[in-house]
PDB file of N, CA and C in Angstrom:
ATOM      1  N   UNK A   1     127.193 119.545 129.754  1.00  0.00           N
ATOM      2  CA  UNK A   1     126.618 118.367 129.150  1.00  0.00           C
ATOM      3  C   UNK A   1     127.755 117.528 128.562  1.00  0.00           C
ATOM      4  N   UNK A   2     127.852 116.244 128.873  1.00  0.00           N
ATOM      5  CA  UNK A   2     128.926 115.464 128.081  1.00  0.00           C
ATOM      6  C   UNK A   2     129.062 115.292 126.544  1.00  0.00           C
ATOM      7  N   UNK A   3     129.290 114.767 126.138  1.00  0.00           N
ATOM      8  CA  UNK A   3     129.727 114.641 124.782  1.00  0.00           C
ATOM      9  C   UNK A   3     128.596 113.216 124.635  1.00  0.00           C
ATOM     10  N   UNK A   4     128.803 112.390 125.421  1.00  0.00           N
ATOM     11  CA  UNK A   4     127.810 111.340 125.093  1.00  0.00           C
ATOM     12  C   UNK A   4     126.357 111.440 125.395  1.00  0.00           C
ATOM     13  N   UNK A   5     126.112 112.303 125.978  1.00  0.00           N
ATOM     14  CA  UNK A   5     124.694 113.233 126.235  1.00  0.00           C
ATOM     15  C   UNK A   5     124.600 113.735 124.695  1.00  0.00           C
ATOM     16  N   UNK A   6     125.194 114.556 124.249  1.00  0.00           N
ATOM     17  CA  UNK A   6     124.937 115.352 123.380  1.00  0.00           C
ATOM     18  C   UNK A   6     124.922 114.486 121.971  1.00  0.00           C
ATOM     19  N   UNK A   7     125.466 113.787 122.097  1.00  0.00           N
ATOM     20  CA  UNK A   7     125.601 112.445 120.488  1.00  0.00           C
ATOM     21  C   UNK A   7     124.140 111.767 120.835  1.00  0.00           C
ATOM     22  N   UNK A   8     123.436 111.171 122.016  1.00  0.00           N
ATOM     23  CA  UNK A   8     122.738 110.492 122.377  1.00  0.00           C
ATOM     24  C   UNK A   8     121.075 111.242 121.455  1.00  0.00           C
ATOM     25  N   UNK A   9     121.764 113.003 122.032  1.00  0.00           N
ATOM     26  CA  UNK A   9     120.138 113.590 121.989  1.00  0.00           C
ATOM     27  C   UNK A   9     119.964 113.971 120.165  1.00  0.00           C
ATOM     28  N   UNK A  10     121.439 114.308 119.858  1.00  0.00           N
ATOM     29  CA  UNK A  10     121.237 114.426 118.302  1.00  0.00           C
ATOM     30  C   UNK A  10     120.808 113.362 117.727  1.00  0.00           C
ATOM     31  N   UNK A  11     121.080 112.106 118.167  1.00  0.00           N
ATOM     32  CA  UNK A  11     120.526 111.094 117.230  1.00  0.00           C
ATOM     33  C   UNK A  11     119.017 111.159 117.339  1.00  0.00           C
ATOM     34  N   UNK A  12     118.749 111.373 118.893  1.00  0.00           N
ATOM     35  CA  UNK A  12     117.018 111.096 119.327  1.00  0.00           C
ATOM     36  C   UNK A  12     116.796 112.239 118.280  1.00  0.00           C
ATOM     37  N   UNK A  13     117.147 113.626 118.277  1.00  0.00           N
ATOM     38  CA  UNK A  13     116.497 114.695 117.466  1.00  0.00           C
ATOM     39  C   UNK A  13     116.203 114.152 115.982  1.00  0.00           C
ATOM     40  N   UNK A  14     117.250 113.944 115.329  1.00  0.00           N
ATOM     41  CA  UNK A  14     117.027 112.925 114.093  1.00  0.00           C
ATOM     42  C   UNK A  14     116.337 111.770 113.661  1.00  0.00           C
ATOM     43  N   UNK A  15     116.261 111.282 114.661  1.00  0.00           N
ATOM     44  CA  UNK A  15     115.377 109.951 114.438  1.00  0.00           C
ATOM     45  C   UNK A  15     113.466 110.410 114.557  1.00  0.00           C
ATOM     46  N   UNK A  16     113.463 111.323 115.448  1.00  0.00           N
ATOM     47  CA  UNK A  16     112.121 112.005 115.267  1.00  0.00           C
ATOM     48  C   UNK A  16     112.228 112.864 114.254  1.00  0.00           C
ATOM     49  N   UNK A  17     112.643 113.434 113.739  1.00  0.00           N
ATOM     50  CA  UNK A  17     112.376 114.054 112.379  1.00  0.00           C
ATOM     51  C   UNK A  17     112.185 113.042 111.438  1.00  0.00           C
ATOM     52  N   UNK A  18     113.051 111.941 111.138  1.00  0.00           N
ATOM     53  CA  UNK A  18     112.702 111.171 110.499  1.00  0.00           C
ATOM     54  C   UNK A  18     111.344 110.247 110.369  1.00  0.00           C
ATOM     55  N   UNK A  19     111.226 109.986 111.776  1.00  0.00           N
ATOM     56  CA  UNK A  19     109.531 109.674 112.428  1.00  0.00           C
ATOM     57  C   UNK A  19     108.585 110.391 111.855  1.00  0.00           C
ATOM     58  N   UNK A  20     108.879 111.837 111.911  1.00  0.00           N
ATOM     59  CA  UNK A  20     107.935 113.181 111.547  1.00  0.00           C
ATOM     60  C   UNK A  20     107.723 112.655 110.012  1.00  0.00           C
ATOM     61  N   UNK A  21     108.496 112.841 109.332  1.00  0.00           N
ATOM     62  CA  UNK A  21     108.250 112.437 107.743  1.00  0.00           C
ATOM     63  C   UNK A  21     107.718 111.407 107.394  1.00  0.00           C
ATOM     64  N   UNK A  22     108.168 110.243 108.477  1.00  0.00           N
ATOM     65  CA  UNK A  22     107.459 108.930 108.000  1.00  0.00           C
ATOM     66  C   UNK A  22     105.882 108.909 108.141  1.00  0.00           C
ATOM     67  N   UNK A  23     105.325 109.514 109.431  1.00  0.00           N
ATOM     68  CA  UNK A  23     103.843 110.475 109.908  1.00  0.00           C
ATOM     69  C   UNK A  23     103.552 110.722 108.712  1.00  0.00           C
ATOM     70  N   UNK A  24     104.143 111.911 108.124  1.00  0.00           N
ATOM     71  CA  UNK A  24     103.742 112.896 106.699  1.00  0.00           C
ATOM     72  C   UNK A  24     103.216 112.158 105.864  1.00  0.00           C
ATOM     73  N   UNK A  25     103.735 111.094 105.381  1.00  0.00           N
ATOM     74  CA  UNK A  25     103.714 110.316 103.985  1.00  0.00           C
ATOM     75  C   UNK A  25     102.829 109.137 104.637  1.00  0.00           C
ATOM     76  N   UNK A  26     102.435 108.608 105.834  1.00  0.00           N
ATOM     77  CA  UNK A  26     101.666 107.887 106.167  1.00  0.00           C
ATOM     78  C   UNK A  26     100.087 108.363 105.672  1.00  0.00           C
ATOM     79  N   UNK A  27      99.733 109.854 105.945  1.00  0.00           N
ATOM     80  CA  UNK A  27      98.808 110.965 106.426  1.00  0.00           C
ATOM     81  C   UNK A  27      97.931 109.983 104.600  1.00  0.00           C
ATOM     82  N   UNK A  28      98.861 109.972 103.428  1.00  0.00           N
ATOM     83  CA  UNK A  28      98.081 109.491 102.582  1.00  0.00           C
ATOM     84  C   UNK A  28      97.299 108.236 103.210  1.00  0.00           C
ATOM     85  N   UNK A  29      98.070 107.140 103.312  1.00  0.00           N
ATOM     86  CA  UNK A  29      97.067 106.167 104.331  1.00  0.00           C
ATOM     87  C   UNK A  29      96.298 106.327 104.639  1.00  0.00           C
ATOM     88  N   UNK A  30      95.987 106.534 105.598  1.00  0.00           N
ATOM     89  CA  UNK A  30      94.994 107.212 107.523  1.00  0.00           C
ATOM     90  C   UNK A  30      95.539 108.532 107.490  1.00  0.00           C
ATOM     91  N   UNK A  31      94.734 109.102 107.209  1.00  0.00           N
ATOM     92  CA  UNK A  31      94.712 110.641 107.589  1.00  0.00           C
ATOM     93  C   UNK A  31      94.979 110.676 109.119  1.00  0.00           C
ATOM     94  N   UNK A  32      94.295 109.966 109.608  1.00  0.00           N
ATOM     95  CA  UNK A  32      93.800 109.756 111.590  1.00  0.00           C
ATOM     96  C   UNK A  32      95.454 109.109 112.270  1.00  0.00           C
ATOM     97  N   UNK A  33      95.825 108.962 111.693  1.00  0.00           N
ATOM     98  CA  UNK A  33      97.118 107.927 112.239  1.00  0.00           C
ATOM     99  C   UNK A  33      98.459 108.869 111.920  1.00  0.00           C
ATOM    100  N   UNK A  34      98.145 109.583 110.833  1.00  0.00           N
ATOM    101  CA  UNK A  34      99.007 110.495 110.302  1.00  0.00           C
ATOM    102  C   UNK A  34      99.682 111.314 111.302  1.00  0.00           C
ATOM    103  N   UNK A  35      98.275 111.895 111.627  1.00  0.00           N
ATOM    104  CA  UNK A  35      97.971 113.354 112.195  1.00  0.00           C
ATOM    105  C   UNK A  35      98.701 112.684 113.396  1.00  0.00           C
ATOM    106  N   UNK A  36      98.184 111.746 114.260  1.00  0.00           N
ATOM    107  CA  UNK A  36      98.572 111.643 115.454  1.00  0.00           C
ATOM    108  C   UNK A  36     100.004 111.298 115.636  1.00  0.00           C
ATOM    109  N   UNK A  37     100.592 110.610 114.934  1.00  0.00           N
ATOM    110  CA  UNK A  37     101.975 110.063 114.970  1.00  0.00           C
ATOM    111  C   UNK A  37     102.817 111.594 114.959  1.00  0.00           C
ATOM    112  N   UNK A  38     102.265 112.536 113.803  1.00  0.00           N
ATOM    113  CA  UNK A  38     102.917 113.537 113.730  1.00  0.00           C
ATOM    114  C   UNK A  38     102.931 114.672 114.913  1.00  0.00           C
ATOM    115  N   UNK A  39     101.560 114.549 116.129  1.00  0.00           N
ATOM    116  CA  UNK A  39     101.919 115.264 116.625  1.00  0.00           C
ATOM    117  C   UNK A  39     102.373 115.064 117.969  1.00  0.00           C
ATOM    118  N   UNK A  40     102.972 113.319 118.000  1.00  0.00           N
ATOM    119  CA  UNK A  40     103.778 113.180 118.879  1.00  0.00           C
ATOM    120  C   UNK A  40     104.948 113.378 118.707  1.00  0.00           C
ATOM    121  N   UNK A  41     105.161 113.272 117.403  1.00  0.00           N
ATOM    122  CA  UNK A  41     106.175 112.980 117.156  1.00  0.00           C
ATOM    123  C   UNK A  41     106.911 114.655 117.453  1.00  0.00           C
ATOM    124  N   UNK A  42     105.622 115.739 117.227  1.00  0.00           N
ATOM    125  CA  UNK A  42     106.563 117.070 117.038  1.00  0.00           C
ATOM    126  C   UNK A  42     106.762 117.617 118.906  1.00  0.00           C
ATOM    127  N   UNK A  43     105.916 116.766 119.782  1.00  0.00           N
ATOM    128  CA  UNK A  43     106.052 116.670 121.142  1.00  0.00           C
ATOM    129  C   UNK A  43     107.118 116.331 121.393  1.00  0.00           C
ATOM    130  N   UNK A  44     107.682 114.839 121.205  1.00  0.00           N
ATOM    131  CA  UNK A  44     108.965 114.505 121.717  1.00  0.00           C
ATOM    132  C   UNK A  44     109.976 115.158 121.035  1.00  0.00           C
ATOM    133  N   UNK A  45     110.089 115.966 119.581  1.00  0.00           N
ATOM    134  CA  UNK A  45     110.773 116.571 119.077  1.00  0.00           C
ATOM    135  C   UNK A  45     111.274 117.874 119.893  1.00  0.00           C
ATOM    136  N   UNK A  46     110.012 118.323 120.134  1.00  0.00           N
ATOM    137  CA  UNK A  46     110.610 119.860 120.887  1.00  0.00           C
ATOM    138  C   UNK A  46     111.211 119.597 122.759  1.00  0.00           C
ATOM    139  N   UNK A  47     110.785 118.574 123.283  1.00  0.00           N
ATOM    140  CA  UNK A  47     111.270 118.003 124.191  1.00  0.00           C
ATOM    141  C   UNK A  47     112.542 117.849 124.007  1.00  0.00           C
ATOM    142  N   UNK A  48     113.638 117.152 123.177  1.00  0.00           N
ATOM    143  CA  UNK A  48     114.551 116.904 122.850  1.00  0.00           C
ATOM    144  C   UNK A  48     115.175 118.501 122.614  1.00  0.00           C
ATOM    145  N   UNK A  49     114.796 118.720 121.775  1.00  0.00           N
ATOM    146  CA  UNK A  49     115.254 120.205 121.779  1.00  0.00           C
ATOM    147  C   UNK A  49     115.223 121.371 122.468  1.00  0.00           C
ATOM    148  N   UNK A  50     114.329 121.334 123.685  1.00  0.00           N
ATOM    149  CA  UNK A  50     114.546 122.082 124.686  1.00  0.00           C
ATOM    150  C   UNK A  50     116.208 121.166 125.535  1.00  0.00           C
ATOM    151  N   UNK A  51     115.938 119.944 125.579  1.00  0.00           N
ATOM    152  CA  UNK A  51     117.128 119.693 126.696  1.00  0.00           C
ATOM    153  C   UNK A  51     118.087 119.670 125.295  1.00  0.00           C
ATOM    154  N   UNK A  52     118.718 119.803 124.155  1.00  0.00           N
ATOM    155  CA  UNK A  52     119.678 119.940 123.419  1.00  0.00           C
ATOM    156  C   UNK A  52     120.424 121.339 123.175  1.00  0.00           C
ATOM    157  N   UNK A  53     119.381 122.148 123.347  1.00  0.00           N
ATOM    158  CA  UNK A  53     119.686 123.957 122.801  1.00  0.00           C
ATOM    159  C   UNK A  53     119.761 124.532 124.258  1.00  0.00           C
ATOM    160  N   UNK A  54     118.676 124.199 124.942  1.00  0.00           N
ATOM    161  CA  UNK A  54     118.110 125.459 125.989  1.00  0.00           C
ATOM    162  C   UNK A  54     118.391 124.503 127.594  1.00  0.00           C
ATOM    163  N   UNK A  55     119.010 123.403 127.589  1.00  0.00           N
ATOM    164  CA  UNK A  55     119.231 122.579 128.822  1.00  0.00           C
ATOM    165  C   UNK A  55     117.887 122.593 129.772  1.00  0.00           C
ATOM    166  N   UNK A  56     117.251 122.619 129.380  1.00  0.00           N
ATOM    167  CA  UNK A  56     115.999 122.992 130.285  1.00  0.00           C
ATOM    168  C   UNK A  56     115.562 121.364 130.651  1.00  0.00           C
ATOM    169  N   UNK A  57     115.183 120.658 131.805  1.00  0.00           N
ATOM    170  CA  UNK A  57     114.796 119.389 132.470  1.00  0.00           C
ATOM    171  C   UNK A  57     113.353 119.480 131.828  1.00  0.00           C
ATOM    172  N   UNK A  58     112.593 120.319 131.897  1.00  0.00           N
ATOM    173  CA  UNK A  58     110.857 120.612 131.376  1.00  0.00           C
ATOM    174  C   UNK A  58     111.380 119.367 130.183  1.00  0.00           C
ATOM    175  N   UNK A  59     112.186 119.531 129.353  1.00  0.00           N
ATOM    176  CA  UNK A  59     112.330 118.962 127.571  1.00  0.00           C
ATOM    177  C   UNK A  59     112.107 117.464 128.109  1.00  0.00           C
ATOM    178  N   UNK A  60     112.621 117.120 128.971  1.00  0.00           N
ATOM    179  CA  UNK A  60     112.800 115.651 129.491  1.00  0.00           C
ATOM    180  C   UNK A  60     111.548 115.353 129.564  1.00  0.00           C
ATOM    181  N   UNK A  61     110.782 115.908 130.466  1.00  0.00           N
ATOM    182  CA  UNK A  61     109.092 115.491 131.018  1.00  0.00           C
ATOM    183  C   UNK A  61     108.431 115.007 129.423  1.00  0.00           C
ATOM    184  N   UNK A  62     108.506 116.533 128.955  1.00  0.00           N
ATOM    185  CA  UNK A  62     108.068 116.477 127.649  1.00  0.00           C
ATOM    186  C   UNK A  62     108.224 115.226 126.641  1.00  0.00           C
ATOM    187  N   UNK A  63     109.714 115.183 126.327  1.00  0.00           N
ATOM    188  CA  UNK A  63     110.221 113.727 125.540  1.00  0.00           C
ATOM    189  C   UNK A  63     108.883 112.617 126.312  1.00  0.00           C
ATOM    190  N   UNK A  64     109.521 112.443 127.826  1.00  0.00           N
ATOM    191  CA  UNK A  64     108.598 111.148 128.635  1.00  0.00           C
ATOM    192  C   UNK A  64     106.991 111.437 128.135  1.00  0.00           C
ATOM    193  N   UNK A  65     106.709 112.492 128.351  1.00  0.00           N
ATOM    194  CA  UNK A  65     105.465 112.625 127.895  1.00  0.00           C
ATOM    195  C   UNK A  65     104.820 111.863 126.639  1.00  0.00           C
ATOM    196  N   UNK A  66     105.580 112.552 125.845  1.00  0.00           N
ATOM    197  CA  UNK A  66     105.396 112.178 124.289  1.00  0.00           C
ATOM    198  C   UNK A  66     105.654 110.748 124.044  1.00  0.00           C
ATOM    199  N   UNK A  67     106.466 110.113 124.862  1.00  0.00           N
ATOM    200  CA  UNK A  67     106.613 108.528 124.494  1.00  0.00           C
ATOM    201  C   UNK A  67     106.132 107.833 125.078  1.00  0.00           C
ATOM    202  N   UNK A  68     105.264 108.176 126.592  1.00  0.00           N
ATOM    203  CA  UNK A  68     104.143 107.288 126.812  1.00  0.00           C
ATOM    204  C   UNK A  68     102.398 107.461 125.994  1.00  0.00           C
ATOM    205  N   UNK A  69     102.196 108.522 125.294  1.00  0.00           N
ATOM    206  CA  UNK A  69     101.520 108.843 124.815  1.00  0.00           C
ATOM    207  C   UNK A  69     101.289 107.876 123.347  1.00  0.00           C
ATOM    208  N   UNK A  70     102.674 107.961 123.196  1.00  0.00           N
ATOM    209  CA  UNK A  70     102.925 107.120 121.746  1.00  0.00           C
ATOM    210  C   UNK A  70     102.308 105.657 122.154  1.00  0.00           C
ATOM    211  N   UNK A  71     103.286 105.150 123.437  1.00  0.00           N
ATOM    212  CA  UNK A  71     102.917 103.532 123.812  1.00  0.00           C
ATOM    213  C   UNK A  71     101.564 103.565 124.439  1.00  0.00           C
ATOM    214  N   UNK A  72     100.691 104.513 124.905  1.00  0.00           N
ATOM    215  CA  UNK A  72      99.109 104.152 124.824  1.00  0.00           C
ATOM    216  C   UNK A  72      98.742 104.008 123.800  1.00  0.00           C
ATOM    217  N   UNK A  73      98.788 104.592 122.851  1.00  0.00           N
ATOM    218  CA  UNK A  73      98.073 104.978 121.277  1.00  0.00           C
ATOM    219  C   UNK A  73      98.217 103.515 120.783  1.00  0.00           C
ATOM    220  N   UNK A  74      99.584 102.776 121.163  1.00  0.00           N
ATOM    221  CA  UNK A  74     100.164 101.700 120.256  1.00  0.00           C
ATOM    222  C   UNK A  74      98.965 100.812 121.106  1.00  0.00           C
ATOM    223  N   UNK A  75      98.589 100.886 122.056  1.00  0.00           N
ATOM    224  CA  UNK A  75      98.118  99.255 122.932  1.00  0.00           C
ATOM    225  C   UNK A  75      96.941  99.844 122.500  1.00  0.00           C
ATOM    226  N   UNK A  76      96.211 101.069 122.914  1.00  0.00           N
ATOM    227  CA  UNK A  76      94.561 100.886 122.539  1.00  0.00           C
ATOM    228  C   UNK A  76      94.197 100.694 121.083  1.00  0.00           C
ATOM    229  N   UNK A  77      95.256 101.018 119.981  1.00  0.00           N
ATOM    230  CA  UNK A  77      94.280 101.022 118.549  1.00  0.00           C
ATOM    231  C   UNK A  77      94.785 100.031 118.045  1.00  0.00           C
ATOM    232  N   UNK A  78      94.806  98.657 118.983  1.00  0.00           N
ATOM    233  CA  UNK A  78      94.808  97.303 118.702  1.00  0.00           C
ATOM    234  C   UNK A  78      95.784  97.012 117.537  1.00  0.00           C
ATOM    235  N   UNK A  79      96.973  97.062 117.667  1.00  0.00           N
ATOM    236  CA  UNK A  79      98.281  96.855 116.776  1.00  0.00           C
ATOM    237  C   UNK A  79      98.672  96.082 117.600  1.00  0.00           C
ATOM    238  N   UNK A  80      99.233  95.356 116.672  1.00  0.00           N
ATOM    239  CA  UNK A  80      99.687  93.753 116.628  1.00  0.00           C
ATOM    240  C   UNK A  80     101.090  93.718 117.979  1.00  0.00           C
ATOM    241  N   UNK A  81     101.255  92.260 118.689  1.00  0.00           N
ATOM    242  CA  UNK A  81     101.937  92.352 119.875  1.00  0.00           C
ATOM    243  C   UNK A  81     103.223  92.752 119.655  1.00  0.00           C
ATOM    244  N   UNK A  82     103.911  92.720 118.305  1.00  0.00           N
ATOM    245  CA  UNK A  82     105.358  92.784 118.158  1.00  0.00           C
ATOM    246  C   UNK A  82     105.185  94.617 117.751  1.00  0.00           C
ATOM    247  N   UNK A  83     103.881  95.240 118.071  1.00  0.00           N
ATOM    248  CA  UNK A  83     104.367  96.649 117.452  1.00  0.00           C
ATOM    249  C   UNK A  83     104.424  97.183 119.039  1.00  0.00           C
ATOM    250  N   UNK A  84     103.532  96.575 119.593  1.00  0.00           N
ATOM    251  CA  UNK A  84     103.045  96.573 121.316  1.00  0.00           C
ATOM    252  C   UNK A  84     104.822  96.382 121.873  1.00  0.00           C
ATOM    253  N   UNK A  85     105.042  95.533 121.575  1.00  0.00           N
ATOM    254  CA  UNK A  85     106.230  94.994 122.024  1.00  0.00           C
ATOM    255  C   UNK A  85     107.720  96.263 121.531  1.00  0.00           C
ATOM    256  N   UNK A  86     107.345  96.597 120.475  1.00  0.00           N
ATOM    257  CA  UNK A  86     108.405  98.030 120.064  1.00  0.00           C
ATOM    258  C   UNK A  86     108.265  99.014 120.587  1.00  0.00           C
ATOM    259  N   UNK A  87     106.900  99.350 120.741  1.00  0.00           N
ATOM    260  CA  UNK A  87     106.584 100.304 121.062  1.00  0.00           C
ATOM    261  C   UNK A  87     106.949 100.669 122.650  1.00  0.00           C
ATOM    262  N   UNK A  88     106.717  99.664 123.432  1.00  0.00           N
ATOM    263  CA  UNK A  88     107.454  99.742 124.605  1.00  0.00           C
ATOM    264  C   UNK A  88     108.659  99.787 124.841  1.00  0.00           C
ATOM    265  N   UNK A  89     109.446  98.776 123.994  1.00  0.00           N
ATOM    266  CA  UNK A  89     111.091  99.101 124.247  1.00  0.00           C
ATOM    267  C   UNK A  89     111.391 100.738 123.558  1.00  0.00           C
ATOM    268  N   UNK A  90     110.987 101.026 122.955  1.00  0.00           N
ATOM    269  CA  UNK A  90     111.185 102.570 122.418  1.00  0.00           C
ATOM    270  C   UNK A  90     111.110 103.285 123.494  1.00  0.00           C
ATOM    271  N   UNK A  91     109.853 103.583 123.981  1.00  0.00           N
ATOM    272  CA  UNK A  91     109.517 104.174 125.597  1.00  0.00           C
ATOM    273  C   UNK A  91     110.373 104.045 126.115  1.00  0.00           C
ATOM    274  N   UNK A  92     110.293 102.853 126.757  1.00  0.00           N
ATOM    275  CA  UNK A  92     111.292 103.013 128.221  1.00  0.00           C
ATOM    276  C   UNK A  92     112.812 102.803 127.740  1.00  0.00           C
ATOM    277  N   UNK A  93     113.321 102.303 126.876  1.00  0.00           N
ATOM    278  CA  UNK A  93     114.500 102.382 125.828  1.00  0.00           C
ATOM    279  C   UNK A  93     115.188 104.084 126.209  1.00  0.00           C
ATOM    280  N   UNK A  94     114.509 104.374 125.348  1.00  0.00           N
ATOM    281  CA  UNK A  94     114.757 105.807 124.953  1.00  0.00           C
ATOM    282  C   UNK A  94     114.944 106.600 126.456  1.00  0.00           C
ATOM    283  N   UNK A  95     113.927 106.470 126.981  1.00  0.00           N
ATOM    284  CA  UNK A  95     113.560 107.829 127.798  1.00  0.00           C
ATOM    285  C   UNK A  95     114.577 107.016 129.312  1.00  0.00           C
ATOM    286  N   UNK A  96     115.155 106.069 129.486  1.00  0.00           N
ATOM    287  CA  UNK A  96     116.136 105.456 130.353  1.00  0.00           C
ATOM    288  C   UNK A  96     117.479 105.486 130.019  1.00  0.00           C
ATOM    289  N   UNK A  97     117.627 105.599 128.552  1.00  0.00           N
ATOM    290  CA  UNK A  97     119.045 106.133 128.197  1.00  0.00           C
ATOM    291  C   UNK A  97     118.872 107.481 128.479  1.00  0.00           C
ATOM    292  N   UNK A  98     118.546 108.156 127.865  1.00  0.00           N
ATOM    293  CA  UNK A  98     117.909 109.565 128.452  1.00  0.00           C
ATOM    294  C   UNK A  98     118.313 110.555 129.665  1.00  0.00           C
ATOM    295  N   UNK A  99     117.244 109.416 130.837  1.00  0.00           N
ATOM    296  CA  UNK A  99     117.320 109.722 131.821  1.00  0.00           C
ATOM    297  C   UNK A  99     119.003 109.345 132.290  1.00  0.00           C
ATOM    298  N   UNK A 100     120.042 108.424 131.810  1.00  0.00           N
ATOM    299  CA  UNK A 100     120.914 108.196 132.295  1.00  0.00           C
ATOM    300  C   UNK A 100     121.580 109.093 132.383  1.00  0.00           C
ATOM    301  N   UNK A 101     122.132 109.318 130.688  1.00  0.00           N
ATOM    302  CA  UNK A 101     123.093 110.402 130.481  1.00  0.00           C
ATOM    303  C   UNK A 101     122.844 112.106 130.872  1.00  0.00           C
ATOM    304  N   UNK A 102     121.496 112.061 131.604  1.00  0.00           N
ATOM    305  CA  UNK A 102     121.423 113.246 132.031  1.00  0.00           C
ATOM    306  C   UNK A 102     121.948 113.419 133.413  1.00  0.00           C
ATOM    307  N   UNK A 103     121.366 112.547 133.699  1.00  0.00           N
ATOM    308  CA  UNK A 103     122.050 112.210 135.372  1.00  0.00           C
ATOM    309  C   UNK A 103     124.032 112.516 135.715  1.00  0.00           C
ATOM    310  N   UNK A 104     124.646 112.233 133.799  1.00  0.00           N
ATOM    311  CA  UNK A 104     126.021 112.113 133.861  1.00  0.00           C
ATOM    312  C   UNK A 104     126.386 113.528 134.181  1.00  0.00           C
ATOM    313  N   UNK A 105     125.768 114.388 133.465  1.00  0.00           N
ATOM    314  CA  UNK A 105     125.573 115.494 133.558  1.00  0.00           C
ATOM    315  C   UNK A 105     124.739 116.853 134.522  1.00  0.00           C
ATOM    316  N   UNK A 106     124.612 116.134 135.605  1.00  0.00           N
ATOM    317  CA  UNK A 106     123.716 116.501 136.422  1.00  0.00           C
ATOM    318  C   UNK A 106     123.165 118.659 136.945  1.00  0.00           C
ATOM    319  N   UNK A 107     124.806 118.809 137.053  1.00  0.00           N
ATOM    320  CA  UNK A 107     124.288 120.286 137.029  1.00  0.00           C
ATOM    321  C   UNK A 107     124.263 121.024 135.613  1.00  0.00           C
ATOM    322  N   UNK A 108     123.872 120.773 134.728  1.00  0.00           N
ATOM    323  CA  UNK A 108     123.494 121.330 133.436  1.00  0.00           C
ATOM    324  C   UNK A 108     122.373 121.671 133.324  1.00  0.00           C
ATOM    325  N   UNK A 109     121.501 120.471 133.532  1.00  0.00           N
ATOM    326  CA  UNK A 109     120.209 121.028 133.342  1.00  0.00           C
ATOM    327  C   UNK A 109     119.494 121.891 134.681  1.00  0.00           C
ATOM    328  N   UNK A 110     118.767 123.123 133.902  1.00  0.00           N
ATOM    329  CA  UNK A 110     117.723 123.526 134.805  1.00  0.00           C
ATOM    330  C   UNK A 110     116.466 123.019 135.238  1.00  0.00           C
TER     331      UNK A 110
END
């Protein structure tokens, strides 16, 4: 795995933990919004961390998983176009850098 693979996925790992907490403390809000943010958020988390610890390609699906899941959630429960609009560059953002630097690295993952 390169070095810029590996800076790329620690930040993604961090930034969903941080996500995770922001979920937590939402949960006072919307209980309903809480819950769900948090358990994408712990989806794309362990995704990330399968391809960070265990090189496993499955973590990738997973991450993709978890971040189109996120950008349905964002378009059906009618949030405003600029969250519509984040919410997509996050998706395909994320999971296209992602997919790049894995590619740099190609026989690593299983």
């Amino acid at each position: 795995m390169t070095k810029g693979c590996k800076m790329w996925l620690w930040f993604v790992f961090v930034c969903g933990i941080i996500s995770m907490a922001v979920y937590f403390f939402m949960m006072f809000v919307s209980m309903k919004e809480g819950l769900y943010g948090m358990a994408i958020c712990a989806v794309k988390i362990i995704g990330v961390a399968l391809l960070l610890f265990k090189q496993q390609r499955q973590g990738f699906y997973l991450f993709l998983a978890g971040a189109f899941v996120d950008l349905i959630l964002c378009v059906v429960s009618g949030a405003p176009a600029t969250s519509i609009v984040s919410g997509f560059i996050g998706a395909v953002v994320s999971s296209v850098i992602t997919y790049t630097f894995m590619r740099k690295s190609e026989g690593v993952f299983q």
